[in-house]
N, C-alpha and C. Protein backbone atom coordinates (compact mmCIF):
# COMPACT_ATOMS: atom_id res chain seq x y z
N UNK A 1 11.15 2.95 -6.94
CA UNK A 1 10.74 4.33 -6.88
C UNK A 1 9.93 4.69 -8.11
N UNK A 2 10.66 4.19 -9.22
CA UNK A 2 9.30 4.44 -10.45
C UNK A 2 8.24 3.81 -10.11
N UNK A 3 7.65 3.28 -9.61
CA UNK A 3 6.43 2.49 -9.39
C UNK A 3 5.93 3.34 -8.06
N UNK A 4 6.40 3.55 -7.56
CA UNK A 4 5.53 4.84 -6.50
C UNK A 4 5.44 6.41 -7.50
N UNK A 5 6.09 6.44 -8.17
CA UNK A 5 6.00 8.10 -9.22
C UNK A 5 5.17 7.57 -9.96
N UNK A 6 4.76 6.32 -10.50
CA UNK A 6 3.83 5.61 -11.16
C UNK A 6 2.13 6.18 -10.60
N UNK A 7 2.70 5.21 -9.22
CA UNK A 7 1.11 5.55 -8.13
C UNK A 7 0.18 6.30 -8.32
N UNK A 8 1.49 7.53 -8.77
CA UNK A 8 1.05 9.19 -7.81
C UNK A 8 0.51 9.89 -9.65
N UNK A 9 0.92 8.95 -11.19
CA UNK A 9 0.76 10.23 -11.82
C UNK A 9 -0.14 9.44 -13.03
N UNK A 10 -0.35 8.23 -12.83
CA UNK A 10 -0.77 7.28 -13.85
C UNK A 10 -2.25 7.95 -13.91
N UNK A 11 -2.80 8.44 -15.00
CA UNK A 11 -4.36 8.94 -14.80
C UNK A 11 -5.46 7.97 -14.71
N UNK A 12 -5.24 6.39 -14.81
CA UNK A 12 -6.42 5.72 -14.77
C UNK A 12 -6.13 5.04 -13.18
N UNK A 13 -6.98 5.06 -12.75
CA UNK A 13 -7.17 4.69 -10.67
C UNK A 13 -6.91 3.24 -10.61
N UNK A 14 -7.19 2.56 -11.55
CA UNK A 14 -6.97 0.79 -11.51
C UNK A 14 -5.22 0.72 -11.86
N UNK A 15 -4.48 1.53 -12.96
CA UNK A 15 -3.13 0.73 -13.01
C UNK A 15 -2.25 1.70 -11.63
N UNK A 16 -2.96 2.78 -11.40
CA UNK A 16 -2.68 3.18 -10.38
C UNK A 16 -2.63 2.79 -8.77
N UNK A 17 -3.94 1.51 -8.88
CA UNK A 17 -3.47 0.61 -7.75
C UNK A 17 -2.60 -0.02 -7.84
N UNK A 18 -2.09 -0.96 -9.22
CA UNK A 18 -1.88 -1.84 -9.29
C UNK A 18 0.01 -1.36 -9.13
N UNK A 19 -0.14 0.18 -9.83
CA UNK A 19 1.71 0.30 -9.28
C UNK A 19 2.02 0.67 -7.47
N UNK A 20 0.77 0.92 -7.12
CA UNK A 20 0.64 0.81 -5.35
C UNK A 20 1.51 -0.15 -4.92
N UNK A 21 0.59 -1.29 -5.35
CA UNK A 21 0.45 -2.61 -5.28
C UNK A 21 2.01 -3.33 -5.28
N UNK A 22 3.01 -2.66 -6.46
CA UNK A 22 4.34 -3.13 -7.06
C UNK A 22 5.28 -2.75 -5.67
N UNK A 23 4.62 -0.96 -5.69
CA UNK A 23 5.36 -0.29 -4.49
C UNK A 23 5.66 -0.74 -3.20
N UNK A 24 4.57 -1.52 -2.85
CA UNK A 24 4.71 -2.02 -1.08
C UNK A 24 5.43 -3.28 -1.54
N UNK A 25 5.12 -3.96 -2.58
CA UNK A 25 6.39 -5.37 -2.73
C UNK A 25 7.62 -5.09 -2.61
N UNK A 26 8.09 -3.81 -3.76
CA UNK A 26 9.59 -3.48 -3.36
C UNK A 26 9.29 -3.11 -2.04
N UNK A 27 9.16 -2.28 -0.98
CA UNK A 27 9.43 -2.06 0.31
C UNK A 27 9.46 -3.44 0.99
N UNK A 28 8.89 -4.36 0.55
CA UNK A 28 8.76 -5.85 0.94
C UNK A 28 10.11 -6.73 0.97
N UNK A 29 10.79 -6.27 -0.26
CA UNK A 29 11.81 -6.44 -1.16
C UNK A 29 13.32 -5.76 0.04
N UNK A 30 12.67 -4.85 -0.12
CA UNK A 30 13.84 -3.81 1.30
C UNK A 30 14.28 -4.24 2.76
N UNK A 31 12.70 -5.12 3.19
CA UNK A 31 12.96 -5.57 4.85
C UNK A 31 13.59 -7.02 4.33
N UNK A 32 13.23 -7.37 3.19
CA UNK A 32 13.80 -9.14 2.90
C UNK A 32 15.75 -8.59 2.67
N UNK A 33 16.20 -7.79 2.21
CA UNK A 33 17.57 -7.16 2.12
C UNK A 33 17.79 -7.04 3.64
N UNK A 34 16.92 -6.59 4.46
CA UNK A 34 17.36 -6.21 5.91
C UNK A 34 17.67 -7.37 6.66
N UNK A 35 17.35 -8.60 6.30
CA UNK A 35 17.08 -9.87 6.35
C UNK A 35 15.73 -10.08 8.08
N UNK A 36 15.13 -9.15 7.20
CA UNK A 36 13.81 -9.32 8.39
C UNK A 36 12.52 -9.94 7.97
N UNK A 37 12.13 -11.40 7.83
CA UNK A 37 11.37 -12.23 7.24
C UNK A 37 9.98 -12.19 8.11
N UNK A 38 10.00 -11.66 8.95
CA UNK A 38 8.32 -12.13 9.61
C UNK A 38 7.77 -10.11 8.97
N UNK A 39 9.05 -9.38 8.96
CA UNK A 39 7.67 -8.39 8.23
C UNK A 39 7.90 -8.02 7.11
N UNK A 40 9.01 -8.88 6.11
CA UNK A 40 8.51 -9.44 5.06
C UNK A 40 7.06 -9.71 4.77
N UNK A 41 6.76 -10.78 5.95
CA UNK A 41 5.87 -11.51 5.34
C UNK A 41 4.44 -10.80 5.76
N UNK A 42 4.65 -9.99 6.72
CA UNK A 42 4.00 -8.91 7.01
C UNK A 42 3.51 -7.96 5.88
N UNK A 43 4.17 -7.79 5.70
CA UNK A 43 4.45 -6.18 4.41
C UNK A 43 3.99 -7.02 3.26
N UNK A 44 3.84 -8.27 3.31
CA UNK A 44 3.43 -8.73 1.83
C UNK A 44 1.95 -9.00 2.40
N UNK A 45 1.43 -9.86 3.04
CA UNK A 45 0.12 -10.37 3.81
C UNK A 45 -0.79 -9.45 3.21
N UNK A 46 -0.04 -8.59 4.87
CA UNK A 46 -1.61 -7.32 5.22
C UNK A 46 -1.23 -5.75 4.09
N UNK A 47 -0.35 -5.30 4.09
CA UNK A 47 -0.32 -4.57 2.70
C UNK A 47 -0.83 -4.87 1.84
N UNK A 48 0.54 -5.27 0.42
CA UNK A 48 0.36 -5.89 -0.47
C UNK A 48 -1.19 -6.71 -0.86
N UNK A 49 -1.04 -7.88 0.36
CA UNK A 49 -2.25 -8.68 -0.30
C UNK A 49 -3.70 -8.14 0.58
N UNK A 50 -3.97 -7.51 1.23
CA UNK A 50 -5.13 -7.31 1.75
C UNK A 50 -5.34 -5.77 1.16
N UNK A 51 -4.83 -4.57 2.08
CA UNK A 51 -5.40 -3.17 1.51
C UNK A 51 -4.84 -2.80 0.49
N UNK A 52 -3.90 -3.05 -0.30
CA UNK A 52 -4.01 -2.82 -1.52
C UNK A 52 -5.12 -3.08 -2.56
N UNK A 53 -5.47 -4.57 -2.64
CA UNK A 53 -6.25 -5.10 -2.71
C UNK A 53 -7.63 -4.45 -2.51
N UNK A 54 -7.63 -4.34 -1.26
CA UNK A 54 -9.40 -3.39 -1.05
C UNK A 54 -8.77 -2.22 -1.69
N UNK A 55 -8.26 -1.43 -1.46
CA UNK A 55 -8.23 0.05 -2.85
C UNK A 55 -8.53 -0.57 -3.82
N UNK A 56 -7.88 -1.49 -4.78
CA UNK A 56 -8.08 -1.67 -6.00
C UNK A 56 -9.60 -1.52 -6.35
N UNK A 57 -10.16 -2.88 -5.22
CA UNK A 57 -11.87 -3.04 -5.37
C UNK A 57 -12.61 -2.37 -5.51
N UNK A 58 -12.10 -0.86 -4.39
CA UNK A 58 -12.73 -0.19 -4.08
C UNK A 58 -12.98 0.86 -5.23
N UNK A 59 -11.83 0.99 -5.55
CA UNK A 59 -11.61 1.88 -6.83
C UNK A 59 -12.45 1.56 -8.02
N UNK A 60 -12.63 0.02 -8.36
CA UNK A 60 -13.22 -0.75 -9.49
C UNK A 60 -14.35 -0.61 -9.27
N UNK A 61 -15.02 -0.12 -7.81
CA UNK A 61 -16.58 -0.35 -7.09
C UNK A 61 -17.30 1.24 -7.76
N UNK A 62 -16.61 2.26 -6.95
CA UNK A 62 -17.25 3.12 -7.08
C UNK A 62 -16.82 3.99 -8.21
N UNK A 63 -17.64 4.53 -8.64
CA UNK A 63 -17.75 6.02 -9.79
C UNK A 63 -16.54 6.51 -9.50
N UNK A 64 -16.00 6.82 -10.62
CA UNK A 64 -14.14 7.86 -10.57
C UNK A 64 -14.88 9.39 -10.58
N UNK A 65 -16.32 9.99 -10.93
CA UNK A 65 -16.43 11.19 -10.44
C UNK A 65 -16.81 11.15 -9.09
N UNK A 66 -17.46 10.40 -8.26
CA UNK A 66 -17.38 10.55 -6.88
C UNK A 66 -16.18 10.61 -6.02
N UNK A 67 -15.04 10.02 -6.42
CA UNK A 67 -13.68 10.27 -6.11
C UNK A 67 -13.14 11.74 -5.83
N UNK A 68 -12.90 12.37 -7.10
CA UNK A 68 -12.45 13.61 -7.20
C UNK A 68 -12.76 13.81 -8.37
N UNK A 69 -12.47 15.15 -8.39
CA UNK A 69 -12.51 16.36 -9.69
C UNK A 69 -11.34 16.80 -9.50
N UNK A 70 -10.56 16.50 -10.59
CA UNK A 70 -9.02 17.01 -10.85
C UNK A 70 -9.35 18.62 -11.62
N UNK A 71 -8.39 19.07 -10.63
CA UNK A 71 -8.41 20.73 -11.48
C UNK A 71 -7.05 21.09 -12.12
N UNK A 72 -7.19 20.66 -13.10
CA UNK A 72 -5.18 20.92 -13.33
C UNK A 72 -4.69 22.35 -13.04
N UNK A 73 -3.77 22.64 -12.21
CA UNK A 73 -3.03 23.78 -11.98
C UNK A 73 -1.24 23.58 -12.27
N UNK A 74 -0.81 24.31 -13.35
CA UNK A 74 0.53 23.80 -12.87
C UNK A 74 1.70 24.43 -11.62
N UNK A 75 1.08 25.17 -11.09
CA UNK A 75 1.63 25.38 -10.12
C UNK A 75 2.12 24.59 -8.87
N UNK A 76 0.78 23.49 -8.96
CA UNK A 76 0.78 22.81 -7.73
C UNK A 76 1.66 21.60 -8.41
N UNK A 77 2.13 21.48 -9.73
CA UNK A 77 3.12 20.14 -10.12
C UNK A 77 4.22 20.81 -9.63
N UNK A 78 4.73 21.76 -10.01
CA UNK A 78 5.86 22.77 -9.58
C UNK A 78 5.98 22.61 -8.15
N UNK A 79 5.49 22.45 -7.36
CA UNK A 79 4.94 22.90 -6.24
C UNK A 79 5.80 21.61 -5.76
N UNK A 80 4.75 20.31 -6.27
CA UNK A 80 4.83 19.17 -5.57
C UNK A 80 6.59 18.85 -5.80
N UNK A 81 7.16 18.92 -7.23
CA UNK A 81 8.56 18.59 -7.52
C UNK A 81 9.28 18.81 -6.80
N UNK A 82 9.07 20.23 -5.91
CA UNK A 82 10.04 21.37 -5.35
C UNK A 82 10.15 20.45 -4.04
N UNK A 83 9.07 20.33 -3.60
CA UNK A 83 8.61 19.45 -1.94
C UNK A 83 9.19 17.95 -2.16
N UNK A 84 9.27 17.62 -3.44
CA UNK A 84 10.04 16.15 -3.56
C UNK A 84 11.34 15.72 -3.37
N UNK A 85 12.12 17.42 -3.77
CA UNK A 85 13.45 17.43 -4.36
C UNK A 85 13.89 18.09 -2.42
N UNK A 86 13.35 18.66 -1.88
CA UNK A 86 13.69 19.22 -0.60
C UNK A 86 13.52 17.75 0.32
N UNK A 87 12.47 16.67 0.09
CA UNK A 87 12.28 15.64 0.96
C UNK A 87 13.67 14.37 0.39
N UNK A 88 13.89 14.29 -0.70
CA UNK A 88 14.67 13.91 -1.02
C UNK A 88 16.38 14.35 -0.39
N UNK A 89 16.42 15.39 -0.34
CA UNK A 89 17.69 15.70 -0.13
C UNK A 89 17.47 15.60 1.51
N UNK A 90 16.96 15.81 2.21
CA UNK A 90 16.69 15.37 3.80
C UNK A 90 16.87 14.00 3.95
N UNK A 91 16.14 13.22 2.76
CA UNK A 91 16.90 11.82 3.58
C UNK A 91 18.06 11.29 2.95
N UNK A 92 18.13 12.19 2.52
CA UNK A 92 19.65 11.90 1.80
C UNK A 92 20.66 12.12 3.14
N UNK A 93 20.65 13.53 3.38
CA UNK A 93 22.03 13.98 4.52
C UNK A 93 20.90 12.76 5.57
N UNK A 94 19.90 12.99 6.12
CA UNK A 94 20.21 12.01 7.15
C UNK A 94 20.69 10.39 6.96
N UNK A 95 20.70 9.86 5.55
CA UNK A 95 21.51 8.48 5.47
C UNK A 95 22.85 8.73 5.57
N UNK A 96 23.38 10.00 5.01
CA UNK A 96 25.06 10.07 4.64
C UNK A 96 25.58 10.17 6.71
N UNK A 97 24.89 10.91 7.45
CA UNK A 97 24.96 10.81 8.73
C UNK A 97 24.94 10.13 9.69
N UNK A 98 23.95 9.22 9.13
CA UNK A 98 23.51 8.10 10.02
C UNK A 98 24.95 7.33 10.44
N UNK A 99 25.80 6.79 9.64
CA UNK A 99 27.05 5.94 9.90
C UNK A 99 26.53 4.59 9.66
N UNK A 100 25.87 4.68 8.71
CA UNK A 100 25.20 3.31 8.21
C UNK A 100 26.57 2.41 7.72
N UNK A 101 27.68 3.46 7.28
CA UNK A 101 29.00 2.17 6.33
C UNK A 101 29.69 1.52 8.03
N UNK A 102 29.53 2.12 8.98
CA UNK A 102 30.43 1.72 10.08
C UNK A 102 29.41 0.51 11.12
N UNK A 103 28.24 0.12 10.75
CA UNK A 103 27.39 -0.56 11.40
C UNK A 103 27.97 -1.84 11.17
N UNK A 104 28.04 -2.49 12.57
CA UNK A 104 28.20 -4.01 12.12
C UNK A 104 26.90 -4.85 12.71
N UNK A 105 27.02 -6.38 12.00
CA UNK A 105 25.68 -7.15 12.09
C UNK A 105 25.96 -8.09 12.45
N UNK A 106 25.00 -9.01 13.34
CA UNK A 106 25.14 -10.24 13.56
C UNK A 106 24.48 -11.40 12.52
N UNK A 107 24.40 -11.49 12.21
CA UNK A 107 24.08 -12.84 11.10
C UNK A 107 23.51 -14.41 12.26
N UNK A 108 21.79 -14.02 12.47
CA UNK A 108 21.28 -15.13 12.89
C UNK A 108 20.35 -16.40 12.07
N UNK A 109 20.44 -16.92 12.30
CA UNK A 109 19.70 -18.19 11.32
C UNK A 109 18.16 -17.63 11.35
N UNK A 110 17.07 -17.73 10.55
CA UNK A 110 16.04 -17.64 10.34
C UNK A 110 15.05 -18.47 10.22
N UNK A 111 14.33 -19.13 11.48
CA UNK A 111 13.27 -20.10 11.46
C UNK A 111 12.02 -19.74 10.88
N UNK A 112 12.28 -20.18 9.90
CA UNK A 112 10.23 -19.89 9.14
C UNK A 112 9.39 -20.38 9.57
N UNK A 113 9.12 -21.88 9.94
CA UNK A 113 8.66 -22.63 10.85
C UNK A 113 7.98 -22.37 12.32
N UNK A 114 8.81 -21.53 12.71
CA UNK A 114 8.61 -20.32 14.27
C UNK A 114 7.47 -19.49 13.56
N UNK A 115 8.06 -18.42 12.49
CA UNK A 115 7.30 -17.21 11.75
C UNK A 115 6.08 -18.04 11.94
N UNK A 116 5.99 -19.28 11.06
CA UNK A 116 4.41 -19.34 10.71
C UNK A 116 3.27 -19.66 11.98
N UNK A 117 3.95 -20.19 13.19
CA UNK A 117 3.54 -20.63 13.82
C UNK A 117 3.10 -19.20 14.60
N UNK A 118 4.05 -18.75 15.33
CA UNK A 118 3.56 -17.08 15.68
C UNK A 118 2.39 -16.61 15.04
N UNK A 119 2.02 -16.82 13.96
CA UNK A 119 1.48 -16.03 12.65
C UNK A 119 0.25 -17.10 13.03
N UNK A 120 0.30 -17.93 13.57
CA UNK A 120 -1.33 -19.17 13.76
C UNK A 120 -1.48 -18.73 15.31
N UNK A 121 -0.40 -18.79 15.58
CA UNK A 121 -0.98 -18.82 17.51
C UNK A 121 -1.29 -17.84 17.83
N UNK A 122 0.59 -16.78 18.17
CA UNK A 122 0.31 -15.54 18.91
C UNK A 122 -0.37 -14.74 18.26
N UNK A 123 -0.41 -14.19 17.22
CA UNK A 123 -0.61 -13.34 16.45
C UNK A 123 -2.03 -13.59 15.67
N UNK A 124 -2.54 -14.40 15.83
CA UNK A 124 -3.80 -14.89 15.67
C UNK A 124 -4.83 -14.03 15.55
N UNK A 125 -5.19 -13.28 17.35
CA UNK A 125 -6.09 -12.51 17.29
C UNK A 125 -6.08 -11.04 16.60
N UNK A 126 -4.98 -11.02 16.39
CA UNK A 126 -4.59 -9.68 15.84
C UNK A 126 -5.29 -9.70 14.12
N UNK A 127 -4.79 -11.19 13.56
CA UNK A 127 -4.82 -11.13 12.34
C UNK A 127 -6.44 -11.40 12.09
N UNK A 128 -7.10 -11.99 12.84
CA UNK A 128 -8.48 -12.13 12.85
C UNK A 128 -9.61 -10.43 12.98
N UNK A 129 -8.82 -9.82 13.64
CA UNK A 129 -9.41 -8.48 14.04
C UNK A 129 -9.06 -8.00 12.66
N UNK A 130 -8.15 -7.80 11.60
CA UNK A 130 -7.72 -7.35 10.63
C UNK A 130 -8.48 -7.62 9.74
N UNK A 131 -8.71 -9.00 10.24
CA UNK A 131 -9.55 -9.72 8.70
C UNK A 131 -11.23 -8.90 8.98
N UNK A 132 -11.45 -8.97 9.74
CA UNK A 132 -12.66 -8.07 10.03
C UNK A 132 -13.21 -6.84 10.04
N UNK A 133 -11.89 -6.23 10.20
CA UNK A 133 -11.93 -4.31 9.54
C UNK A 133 -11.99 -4.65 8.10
N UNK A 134 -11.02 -5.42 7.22
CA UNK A 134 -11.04 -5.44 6.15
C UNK A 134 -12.43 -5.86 5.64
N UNK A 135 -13.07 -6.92 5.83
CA UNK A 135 -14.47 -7.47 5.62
C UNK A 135 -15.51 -6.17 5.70
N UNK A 136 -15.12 -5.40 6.92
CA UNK A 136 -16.08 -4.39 6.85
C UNK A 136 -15.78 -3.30 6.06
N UNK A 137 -14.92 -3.16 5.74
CA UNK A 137 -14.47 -2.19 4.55
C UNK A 137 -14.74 -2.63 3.37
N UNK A 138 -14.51 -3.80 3.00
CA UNK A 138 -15.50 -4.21 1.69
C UNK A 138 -16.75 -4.23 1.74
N UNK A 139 -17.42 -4.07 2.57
CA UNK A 139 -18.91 -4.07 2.82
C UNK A 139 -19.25 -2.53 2.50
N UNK A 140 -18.52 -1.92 3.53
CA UNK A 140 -18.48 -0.52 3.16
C UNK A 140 -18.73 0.56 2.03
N UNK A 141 -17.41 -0.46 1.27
CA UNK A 141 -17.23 0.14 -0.13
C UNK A 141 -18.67 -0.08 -1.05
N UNK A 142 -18.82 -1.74 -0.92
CA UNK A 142 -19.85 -2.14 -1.95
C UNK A 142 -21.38 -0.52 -1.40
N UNK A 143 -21.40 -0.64 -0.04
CA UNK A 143 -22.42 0.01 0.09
C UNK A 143 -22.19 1.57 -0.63
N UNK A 144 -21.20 1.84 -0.31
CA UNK A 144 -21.07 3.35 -1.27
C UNK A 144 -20.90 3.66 -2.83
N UNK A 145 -20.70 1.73 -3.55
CA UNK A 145 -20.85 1.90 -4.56
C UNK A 145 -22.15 1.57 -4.98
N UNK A 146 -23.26 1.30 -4.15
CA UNK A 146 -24.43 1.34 -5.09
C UNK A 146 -24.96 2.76 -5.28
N UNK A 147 -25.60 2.47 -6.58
CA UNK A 147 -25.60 3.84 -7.07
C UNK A 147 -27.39 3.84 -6.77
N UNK A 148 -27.62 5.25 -6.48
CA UNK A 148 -29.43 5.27 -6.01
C UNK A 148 -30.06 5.77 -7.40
N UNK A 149 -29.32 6.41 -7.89
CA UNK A 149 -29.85 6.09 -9.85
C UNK A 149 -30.56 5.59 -10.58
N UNK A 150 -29.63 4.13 -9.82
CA UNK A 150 -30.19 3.26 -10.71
C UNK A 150 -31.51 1.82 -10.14
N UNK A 151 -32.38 1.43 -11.08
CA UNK A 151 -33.56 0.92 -10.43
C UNK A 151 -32.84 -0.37 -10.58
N UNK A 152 -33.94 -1.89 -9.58
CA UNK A 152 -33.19 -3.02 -9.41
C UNK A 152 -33.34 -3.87 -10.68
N UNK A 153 -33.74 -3.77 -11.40
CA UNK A 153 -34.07 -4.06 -13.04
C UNK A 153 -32.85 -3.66 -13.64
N UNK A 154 -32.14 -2.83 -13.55
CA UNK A 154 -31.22 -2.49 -14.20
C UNK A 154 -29.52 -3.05 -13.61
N UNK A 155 -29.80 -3.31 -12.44
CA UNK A 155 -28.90 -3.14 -11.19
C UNK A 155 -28.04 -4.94 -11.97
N UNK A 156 -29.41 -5.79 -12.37
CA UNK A 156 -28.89 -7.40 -13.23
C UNK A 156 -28.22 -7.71 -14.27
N UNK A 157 -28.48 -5.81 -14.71
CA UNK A 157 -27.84 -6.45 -16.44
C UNK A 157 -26.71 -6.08 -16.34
């Protein structure tokens, strides 16, 4: 959780990916406790290692004033705490409700071997279509980070 309050307050956009970045591992960290390994490996892949990743780039690509213009108000920190501390306590009563202590589990063996294979065969086209939004989103980015400013003489050094 510090590493998502990290995300949200760190003022430079690069360590601010990079506690993104920490954030989806622990949630990674959470389904591996659930003992759920294919979106583990999920949540680490295409999260973690792909769009995190393009934010970072993206972030490193383009101008931090084309981003935003921060207007500090403190109202809206006030604001946000208040909306944190009300979302907080909601999933609070709905865990204490849930009857999460009275759940019982079955305990099945875990073929990785299967995972990876799913992950080549079935799941193939899926991950190929992914790889290709992503490709075009780095294309994307690079295109919105060239700057028209600047001439192609300058563009080398």
């Amino acid at each position: 959780m510090g590493s998502a309050i990290a995300a949200l307050e760190i003022r430079s956009l690069i360590y601010g990916s990079i506690a993104l970045m920490i954030t989806l591992s622990g949630i990674a960290g959470f389904f591996l406790l659930l003992d759920s390994p294919f979106v583990v490996m999920f949540q680490l892949s295409v999260y973690v290692g792909s769009i995190a990743v393009l934010i970072l780039f993206t972030v490193m690509l383009v101008r931090r004033e084309l981003i935003f213009n921060k207007i500090e108000d403190p109202h809206r920190r006030y604001a946000g705490i208040g909306l944190m501390i009300i979302v907080m306590l909601g999933i609070g009563t709905i865990i204490i409700g849930s009857g999460l202590k009275t759940m019982e589990t079955n305990t099945q063996t875990v073929d990785y071997r299967k995972i990876g294979e799913d992950f080549l065969t079935y799941y193939s086209p899926a991950l190929i279509v992914m790889a290709l939004i992503l490709t075009s989103s780095v294309i994307g980015a690079l295109a919105l980070a060239r700057r028209e400013d600047v001439s192609n003489e300058q563009r080398t050094d």
